[in-house]
PDB file of N, CA and C in Angstrom:
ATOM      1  N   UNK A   1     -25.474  -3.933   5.383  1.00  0.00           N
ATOM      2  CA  UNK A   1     -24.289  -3.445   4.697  1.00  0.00           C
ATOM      3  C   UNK A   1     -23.123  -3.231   5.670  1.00  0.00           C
ATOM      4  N   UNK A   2     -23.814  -2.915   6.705  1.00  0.00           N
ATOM      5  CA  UNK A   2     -22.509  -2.498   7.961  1.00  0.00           C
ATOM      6  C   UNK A   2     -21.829  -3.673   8.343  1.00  0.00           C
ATOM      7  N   UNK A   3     -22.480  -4.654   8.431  1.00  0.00           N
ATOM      8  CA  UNK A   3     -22.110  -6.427   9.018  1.00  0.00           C
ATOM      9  C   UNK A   3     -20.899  -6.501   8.041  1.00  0.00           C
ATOM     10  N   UNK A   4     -21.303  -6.624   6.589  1.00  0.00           N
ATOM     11  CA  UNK A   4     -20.310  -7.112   5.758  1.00  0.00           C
ATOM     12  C   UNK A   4     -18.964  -6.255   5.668  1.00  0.00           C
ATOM     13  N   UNK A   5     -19.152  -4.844   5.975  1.00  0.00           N
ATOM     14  CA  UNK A   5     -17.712  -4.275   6.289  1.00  0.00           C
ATOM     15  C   UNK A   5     -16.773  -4.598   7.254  1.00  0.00           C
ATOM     16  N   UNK A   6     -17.505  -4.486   8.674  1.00  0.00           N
ATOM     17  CA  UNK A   6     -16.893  -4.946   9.835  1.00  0.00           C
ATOM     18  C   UNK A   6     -16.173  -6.629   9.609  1.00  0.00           C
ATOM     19  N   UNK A   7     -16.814  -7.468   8.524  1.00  0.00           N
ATOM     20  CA  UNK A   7     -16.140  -8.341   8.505  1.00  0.00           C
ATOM     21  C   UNK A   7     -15.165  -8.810   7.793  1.00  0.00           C
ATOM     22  N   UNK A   8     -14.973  -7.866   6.830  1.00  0.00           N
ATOM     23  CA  UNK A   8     -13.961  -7.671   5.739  1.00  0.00           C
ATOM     24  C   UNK A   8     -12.885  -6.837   6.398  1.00  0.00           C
ATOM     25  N   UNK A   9     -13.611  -5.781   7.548  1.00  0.00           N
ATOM     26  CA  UNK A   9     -11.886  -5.407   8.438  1.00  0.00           C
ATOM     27  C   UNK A   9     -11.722  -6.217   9.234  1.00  0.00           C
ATOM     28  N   UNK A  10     -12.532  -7.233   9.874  1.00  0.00           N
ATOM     29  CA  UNK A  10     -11.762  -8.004  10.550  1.00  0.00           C
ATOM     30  C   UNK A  10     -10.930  -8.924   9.936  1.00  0.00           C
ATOM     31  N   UNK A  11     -11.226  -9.203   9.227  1.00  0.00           N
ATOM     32  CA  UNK A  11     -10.428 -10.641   8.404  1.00  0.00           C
ATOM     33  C   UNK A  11      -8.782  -9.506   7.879  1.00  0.00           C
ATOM     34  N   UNK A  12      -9.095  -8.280   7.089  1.00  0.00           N
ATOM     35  CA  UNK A  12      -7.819  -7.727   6.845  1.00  0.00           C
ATOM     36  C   UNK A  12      -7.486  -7.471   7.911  1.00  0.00           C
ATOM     37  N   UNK A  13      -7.800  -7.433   9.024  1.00  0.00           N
ATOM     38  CA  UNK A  13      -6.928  -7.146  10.494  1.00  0.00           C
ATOM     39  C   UNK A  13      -6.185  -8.328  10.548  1.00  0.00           C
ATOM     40  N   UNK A  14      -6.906  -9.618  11.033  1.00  0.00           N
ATOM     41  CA  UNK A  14      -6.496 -10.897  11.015  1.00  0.00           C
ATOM     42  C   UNK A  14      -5.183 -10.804  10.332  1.00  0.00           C
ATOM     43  N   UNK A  15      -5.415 -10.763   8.830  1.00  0.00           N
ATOM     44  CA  UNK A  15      -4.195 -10.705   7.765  1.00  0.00           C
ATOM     45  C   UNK A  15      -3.277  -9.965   7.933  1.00  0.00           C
ATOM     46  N   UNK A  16      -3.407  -8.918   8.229  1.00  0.00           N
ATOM     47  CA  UNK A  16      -2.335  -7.751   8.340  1.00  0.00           C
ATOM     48  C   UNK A  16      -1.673  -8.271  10.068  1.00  0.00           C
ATOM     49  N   UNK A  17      -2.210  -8.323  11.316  1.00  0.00           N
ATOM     50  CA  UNK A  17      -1.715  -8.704  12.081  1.00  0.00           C
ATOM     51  C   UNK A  17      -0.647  -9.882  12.086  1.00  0.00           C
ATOM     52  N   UNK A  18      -1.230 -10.910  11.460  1.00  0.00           N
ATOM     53  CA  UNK A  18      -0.275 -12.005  11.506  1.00  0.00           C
ATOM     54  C   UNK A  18       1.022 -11.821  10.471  1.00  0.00           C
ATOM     55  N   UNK A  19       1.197 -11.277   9.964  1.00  0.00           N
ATOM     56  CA  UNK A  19       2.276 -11.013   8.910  1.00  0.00           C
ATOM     57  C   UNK A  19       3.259 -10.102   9.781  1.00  0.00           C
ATOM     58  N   UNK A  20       2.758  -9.048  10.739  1.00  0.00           N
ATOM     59  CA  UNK A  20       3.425  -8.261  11.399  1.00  0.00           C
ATOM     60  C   UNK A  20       4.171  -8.996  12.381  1.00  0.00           C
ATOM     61  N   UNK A  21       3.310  -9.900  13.093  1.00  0.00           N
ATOM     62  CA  UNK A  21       3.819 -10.704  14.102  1.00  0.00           C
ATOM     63  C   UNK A  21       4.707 -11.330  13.712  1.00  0.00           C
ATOM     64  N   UNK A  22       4.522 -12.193  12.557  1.00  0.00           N
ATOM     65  CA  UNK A  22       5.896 -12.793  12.496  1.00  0.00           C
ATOM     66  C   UNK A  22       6.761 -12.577  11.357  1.00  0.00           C
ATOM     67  N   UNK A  23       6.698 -11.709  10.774  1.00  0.00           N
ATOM     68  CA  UNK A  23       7.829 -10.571  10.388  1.00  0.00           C
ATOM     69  C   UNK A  23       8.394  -9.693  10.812  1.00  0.00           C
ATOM     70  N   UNK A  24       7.829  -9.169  11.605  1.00  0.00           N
ATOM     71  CA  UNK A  24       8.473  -7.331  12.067  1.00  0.00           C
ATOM     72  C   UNK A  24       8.880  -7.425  13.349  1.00  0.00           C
ATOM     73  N   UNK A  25       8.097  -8.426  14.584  1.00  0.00           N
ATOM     74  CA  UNK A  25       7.922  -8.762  15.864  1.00  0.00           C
ATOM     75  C   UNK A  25       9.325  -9.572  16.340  1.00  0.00           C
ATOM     76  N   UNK A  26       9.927  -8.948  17.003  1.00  0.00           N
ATOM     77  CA  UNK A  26      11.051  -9.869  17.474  1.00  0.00           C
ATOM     78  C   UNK A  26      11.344 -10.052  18.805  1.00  0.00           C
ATOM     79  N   UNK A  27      10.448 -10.095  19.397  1.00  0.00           N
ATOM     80  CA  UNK A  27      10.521 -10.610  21.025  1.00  0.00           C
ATOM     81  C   UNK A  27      10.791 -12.166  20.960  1.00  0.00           C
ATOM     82  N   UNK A  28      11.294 -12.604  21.877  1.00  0.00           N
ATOM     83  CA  UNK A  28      12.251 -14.122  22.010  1.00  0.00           C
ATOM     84  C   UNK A  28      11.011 -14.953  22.540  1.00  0.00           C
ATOM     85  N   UNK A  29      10.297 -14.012  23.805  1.00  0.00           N
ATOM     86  CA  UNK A  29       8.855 -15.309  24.220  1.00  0.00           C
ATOM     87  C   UNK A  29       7.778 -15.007  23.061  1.00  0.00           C
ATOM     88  N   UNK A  30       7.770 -14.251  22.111  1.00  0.00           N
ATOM     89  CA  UNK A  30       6.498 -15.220  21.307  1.00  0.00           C
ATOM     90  C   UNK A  30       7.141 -16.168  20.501  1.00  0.00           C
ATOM     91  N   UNK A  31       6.467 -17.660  20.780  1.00  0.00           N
ATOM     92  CA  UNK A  31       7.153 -18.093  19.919  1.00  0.00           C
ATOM     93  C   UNK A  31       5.716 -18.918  18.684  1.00  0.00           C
ATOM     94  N   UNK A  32       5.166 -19.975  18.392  1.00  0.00           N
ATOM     95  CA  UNK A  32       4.270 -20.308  17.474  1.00  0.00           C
ATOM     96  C   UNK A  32       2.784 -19.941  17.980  1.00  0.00           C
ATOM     97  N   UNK A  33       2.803 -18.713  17.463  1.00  0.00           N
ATOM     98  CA  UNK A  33       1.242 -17.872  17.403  1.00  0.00           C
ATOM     99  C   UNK A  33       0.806 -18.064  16.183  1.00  0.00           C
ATOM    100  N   UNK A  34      -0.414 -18.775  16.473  1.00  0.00           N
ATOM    101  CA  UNK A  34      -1.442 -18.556  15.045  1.00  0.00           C
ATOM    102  C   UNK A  34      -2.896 -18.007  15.415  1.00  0.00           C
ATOM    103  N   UNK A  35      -2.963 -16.813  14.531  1.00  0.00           N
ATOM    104  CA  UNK A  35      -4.243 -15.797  14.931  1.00  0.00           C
ATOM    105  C   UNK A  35      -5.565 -16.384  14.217  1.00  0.00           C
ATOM    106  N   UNK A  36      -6.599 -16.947  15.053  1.00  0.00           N
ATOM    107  CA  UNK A  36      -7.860 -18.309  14.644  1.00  0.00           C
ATOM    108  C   UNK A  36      -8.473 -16.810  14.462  1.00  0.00           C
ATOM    109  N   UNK A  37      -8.912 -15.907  15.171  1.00  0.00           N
ATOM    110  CA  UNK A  37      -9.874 -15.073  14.408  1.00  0.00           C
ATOM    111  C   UNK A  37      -9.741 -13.495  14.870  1.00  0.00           C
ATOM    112  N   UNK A  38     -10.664 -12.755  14.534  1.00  0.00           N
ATOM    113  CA  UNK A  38     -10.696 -11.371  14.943  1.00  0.00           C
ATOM    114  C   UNK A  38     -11.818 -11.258  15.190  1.00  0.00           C
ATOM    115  N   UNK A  39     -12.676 -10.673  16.465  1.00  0.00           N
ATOM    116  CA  UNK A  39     -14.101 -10.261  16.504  1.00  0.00           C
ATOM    117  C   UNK A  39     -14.129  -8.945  16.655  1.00  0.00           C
ATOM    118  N   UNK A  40     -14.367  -7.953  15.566  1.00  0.00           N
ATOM    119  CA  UNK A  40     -14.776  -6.342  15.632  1.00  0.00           C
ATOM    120  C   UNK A  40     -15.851  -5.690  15.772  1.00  0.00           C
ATOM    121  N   UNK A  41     -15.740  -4.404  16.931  1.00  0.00           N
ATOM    122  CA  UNK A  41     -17.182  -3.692  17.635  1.00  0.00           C
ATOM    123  C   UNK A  41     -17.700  -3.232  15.870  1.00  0.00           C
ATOM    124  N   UNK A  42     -18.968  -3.484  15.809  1.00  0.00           N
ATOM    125  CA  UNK A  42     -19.390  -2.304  14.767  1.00  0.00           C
ATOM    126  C   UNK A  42     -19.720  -1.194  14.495  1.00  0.00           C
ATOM    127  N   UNK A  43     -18.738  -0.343  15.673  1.00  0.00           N
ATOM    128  CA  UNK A  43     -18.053   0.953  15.246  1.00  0.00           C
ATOM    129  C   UNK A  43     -16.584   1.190  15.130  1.00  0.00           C
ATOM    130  N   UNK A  44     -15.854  -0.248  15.309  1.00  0.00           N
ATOM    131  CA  UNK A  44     -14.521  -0.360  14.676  1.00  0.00           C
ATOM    132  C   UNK A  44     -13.604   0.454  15.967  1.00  0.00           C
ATOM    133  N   UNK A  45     -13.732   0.405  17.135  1.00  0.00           N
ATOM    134  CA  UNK A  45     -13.237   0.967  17.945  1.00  0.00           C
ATOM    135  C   UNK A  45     -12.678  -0.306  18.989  1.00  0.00           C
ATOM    136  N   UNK A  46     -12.688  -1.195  18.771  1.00  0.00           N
ATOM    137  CA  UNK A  46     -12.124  -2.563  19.274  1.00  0.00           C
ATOM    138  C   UNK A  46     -11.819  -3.259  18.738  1.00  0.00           C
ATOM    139  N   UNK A  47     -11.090  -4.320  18.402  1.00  0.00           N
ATOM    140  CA  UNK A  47     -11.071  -5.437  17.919  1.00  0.00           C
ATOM    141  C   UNK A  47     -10.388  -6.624  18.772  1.00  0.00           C
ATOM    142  N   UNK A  48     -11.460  -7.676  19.079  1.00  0.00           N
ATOM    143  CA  UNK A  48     -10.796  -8.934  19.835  1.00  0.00           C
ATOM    144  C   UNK A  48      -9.698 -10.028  19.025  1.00  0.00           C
ATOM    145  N   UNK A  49      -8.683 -10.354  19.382  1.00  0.00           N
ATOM    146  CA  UNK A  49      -7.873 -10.667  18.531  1.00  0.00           C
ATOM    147  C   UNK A  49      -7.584 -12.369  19.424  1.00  0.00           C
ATOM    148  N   UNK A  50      -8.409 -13.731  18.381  1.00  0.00           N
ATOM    149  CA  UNK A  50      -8.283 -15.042  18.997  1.00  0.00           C
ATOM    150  C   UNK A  50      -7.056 -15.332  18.224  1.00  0.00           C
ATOM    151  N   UNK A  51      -6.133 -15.668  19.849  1.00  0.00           N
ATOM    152  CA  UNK A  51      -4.733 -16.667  19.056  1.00  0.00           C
ATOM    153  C   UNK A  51      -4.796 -17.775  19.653  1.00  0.00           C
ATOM    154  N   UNK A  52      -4.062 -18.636  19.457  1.00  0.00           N
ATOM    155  CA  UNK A  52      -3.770 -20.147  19.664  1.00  0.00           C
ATOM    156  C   UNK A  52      -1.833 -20.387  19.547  1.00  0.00           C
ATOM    157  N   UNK A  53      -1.791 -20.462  20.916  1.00  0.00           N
ATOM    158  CA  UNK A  53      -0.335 -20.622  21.215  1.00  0.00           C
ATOM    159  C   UNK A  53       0.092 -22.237  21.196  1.00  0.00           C
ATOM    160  N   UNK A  54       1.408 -22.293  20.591  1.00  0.00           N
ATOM    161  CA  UNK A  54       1.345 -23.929  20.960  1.00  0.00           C
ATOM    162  C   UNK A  54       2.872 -24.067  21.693  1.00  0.00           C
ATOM    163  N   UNK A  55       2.309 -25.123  23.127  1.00  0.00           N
ATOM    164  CA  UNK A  55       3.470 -24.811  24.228  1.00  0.00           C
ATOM    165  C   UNK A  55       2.801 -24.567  25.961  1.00  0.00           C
ATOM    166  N   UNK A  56       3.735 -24.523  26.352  1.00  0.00           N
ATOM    167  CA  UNK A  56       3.019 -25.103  27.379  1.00  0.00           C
ATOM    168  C   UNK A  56       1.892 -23.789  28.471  1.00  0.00           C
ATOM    169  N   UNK A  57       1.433 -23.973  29.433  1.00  0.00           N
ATOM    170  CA  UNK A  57       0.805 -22.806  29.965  1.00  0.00           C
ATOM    171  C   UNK A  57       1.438 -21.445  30.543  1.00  0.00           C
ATOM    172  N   UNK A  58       2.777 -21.491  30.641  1.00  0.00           N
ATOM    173  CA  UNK A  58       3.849 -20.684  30.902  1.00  0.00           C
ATOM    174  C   UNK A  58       4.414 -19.668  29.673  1.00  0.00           C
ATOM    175  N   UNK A  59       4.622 -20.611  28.387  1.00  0.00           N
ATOM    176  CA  UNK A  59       5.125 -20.225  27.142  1.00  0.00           C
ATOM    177  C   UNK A  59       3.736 -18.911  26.915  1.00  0.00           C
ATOM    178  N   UNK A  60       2.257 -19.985  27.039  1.00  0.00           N
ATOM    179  CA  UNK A  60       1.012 -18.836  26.079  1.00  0.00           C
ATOM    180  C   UNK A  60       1.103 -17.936  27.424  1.00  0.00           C
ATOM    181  N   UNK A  61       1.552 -17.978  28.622  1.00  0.00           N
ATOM    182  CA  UNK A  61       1.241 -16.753  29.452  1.00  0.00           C
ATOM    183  C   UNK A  61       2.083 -15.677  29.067  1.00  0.00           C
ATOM    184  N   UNK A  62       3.542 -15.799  28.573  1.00  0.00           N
ATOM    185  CA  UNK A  62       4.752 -15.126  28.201  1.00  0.00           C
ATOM    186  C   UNK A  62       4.391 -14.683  26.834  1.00  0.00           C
ATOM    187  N   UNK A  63       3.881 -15.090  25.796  1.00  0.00           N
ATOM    188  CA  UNK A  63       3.182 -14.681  24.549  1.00  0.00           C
ATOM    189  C   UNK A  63       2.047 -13.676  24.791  1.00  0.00           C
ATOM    190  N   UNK A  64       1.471 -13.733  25.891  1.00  0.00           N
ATOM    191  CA  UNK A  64       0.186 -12.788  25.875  1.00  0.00           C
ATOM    192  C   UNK A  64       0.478 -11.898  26.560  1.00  0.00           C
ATOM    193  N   UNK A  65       2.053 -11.655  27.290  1.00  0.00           N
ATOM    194  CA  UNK A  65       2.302 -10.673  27.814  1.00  0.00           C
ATOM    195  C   UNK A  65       3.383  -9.621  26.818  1.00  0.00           C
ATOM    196  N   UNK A  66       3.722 -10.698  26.114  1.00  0.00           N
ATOM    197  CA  UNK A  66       4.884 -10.084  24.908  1.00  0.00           C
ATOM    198  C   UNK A  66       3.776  -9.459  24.071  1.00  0.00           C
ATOM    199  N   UNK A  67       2.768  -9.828  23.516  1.00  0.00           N
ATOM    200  CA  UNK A  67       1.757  -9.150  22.885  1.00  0.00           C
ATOM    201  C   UNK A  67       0.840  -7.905  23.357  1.00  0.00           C
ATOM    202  N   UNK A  68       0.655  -7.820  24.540  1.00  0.00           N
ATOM    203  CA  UNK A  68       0.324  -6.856  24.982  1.00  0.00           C
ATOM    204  C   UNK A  68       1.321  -5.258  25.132  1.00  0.00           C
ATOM    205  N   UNK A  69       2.662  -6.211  25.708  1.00  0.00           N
ATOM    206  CA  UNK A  69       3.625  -5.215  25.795  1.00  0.00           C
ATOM    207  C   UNK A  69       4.096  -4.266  24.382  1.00  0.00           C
ATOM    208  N   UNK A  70       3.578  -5.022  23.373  1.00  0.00           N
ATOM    209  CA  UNK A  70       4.108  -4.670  22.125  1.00  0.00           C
ATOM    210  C   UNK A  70       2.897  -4.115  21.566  1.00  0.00           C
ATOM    211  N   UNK A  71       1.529  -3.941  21.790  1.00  0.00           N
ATOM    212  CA  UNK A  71       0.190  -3.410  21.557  1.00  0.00           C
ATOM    213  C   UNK A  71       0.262  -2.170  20.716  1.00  0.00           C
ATOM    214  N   UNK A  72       0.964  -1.085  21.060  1.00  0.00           N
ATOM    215  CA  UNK A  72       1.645   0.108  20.375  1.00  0.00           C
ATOM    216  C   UNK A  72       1.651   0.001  19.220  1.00  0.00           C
ATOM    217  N   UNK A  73       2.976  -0.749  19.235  1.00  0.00           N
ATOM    218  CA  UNK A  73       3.837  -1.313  17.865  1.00  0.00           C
ATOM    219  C   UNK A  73       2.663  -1.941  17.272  1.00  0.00           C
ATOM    220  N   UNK A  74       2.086  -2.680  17.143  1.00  0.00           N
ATOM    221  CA  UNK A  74       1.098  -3.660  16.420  1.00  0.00           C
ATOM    222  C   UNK A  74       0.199  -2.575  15.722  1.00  0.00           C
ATOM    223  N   UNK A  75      -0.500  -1.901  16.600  1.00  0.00           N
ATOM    224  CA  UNK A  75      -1.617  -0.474  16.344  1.00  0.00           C
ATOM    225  C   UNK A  75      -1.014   0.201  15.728  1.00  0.00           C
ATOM    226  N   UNK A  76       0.408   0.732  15.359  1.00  0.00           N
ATOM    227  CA  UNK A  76       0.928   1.943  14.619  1.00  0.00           C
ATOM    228  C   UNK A  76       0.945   0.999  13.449  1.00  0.00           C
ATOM    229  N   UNK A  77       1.356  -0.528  13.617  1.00  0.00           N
ATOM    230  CA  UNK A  77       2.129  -1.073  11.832  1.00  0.00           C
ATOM    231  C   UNK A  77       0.444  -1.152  11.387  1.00  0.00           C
ATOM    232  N   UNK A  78      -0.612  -1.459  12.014  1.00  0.00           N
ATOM    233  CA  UNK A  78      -1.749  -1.969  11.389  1.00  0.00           C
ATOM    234  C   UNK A  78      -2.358  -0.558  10.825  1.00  0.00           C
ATOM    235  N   UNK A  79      -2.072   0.380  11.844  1.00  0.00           N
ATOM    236  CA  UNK A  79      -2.772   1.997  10.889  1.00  0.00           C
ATOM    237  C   UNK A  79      -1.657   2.739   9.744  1.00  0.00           C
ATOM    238  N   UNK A  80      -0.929   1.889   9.974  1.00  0.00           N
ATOM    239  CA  UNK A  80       0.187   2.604   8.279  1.00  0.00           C
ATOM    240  C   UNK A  80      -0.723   1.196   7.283  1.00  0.00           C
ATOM    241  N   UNK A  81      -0.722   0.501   7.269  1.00  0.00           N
ATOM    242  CA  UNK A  81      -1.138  -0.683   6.747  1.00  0.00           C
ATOM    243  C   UNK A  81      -2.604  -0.651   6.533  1.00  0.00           C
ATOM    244  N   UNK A  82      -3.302   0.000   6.684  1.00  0.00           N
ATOM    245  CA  UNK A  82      -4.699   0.199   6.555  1.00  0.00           C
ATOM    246  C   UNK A  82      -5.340   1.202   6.599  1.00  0.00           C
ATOM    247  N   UNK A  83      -5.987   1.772   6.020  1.00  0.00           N
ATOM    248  CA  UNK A  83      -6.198   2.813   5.841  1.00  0.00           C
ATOM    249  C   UNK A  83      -8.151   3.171   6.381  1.00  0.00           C
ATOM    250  N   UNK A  84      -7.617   3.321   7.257  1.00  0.00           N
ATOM    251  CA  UNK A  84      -9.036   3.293   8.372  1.00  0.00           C
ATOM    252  C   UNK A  84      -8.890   4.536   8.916  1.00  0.00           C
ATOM    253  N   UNK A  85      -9.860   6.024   9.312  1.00  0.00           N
ATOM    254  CA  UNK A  85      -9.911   7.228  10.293  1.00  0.00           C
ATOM    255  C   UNK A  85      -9.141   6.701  12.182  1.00  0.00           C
ATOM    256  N   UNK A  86      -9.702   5.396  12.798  1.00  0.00           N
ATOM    257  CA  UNK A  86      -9.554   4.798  13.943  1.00  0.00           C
ATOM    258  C   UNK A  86      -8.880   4.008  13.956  1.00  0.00           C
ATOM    259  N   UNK A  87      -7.399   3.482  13.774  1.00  0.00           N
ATOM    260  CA  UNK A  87      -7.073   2.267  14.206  1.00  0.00           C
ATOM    261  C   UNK A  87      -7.776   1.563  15.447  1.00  0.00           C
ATOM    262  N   UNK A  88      -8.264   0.506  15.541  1.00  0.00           N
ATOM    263  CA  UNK A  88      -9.247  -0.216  16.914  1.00  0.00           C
ATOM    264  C   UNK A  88      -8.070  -0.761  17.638  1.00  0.00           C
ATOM    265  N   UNK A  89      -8.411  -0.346  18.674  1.00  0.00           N
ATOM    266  CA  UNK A  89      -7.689  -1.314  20.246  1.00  0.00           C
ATOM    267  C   UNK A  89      -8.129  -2.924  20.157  1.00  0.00           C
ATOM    268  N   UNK A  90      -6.501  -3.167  20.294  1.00  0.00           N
ATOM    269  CA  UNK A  90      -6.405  -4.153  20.131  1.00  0.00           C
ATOM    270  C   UNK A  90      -6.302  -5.222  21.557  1.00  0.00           C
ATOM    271  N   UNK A  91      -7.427  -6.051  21.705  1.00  0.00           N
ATOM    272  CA  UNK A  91      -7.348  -7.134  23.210  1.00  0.00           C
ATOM    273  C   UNK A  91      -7.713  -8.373  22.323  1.00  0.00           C
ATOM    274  N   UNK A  92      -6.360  -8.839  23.331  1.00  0.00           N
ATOM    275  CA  UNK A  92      -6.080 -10.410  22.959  1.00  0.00           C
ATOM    276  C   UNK A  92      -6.147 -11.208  23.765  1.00  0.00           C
ATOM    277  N   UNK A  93      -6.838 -12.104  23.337  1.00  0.00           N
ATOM    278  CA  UNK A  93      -7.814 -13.416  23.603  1.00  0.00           C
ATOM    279  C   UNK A  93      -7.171 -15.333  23.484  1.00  0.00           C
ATOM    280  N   UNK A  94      -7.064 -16.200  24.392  1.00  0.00           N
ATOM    281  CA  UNK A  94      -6.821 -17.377  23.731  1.00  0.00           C
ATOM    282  C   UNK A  94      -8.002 -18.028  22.861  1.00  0.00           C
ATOM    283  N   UNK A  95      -7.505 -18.855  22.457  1.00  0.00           N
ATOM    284  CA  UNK A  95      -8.635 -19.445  21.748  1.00  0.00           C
ATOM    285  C   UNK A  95      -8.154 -21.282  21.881  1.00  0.00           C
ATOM    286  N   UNK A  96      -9.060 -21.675  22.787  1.00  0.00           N
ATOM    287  CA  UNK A  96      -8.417 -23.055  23.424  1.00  0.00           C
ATOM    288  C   UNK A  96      -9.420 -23.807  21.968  1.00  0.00           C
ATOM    289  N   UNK A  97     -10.086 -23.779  20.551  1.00  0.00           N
ATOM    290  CA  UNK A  97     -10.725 -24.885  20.355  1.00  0.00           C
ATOM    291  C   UNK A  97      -9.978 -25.809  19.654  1.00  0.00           C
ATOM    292  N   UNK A  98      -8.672 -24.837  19.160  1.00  0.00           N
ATOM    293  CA  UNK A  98      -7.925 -26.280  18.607  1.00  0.00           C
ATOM    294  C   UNK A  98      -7.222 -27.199  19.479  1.00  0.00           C
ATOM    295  N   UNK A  99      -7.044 -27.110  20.815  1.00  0.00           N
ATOM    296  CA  UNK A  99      -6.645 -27.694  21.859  1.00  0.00           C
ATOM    297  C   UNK A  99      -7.975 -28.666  21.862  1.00  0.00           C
ATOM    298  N   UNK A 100      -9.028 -28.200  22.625  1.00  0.00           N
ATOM    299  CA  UNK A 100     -10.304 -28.906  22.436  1.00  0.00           C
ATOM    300  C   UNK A 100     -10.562 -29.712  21.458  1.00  0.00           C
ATOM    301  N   UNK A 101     -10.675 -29.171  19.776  1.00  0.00           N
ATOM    302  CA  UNK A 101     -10.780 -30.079  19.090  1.00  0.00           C
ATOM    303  C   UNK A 101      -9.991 -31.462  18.892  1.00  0.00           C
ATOM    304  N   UNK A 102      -8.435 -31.298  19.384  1.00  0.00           N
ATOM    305  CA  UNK A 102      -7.620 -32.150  19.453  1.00  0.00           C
ATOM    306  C   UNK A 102      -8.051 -33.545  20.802  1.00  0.00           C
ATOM    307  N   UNK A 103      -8.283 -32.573  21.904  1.00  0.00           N
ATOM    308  CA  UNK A 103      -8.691 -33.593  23.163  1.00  0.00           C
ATOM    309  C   UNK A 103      -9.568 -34.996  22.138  1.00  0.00           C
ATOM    310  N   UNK A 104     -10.438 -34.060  22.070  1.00  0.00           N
ATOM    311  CA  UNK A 104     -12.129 -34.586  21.553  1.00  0.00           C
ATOM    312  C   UNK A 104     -11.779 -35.818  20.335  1.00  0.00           C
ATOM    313  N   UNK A 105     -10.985 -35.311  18.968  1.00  0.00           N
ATOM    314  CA  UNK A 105     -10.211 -36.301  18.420  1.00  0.00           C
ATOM    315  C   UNK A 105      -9.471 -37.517  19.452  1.00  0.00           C
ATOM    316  N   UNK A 106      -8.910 -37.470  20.171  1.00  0.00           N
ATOM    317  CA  UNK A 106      -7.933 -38.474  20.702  1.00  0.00           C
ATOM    318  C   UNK A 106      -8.770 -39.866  21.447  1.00  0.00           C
ATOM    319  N   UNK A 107      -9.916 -38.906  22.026  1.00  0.00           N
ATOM    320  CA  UNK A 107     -10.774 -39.616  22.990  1.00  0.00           C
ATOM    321  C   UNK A 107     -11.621 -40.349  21.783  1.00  0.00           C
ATOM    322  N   UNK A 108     -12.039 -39.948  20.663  1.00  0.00           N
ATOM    323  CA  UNK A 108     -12.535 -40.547  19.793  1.00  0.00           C
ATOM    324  C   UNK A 108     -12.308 -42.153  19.661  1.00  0.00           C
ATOM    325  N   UNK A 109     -10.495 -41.572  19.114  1.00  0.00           N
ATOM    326  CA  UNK A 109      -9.548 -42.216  18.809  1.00  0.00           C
ATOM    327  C   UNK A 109      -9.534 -43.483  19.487  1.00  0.00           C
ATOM    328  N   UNK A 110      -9.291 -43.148  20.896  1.00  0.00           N
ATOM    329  CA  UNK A 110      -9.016 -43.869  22.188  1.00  0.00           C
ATOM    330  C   UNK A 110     -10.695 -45.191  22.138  1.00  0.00           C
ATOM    331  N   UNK A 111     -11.882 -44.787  21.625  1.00  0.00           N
ATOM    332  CA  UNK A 111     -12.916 -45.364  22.098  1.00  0.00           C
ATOM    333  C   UNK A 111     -12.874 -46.486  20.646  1.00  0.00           C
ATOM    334  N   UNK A 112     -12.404 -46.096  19.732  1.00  0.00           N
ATOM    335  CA  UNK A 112     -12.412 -46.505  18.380  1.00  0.00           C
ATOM    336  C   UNK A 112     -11.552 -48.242  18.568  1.00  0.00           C
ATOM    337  N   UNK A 113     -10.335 -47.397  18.885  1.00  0.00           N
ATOM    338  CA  UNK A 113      -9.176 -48.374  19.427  1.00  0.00           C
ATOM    339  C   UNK A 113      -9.680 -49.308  20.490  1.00  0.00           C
ATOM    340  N   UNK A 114     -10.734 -49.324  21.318  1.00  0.00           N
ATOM    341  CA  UNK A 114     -11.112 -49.980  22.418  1.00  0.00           C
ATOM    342  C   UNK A 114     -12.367 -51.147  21.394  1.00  0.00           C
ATOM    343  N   UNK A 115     -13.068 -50.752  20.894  1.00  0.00           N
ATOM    344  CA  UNK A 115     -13.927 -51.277  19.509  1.00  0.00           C
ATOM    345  C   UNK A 115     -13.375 -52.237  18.969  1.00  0.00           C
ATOM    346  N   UNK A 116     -12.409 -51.565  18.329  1.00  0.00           N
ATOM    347  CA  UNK A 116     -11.684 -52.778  17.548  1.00  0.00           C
ATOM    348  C   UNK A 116     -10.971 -54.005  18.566  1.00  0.00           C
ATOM    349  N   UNK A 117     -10.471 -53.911  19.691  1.00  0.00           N
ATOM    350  CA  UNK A 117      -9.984 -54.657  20.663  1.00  0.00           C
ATOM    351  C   UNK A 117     -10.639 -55.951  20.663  1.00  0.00           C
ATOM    352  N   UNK A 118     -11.664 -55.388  20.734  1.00  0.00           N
ATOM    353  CA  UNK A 118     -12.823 -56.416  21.192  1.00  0.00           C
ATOM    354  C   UNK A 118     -13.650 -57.361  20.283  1.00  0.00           C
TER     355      UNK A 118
END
């Protein structure tokens, strides 16, 4: 029973985070953040927060510092917004698999295209 809660606040974390970010959030270096997942302790006193920046390794370093710097702000809009005893600390995470999945596509791509050549 405990599993299925923790994963129903993570996903409304997920939800509620990303709406904040790019509604309420107005720092100039984040720029296209999309939040792939949330992993929460199951005592709700953490939550890992996977984003996926798109841009170069400079841009997601400047995004994960604009996000951190703004950590506060995020934790106060998510505990008016939810109605939880603990708002959870929030640490943020990249999440390289849509990068990966993309490599992995291309090279596909690339071997497919070499197939047909021939």
């Amino acid at each position: 029973m405990a599993k299925i809660r923790v994963g129903r606040v993570s996903e409304q974390i997920k939800k509620e985070l990303s709406q904040i970010i790019q509604m309420e959030l107005k720092d100039p270096r984040i720029g296209f953040i999309t939040l792939t997942g949330v992993e929460t302790t199951s005592d709700l006193s953490q939550a890992k927060v996977y984003l996926s920046v798109l841009g170069s390794d400079e841009q997601k370093e400047e995004a994960l510092k604009a996000l951190a710097r703004a950590n506060g702000f995020l934790r106060s809009e998510l505990g008016k917004r939810m109605k939880l005893r603990h708002t959870p600390e929030l640490l943020f995470k990249f999440d390289n698999s849509i990068e990966y999945g993309s490599r992995i596509e291309s090279i596909i791509s690339d071997i497919k295209s070499k197939d047909d050549v021939k």
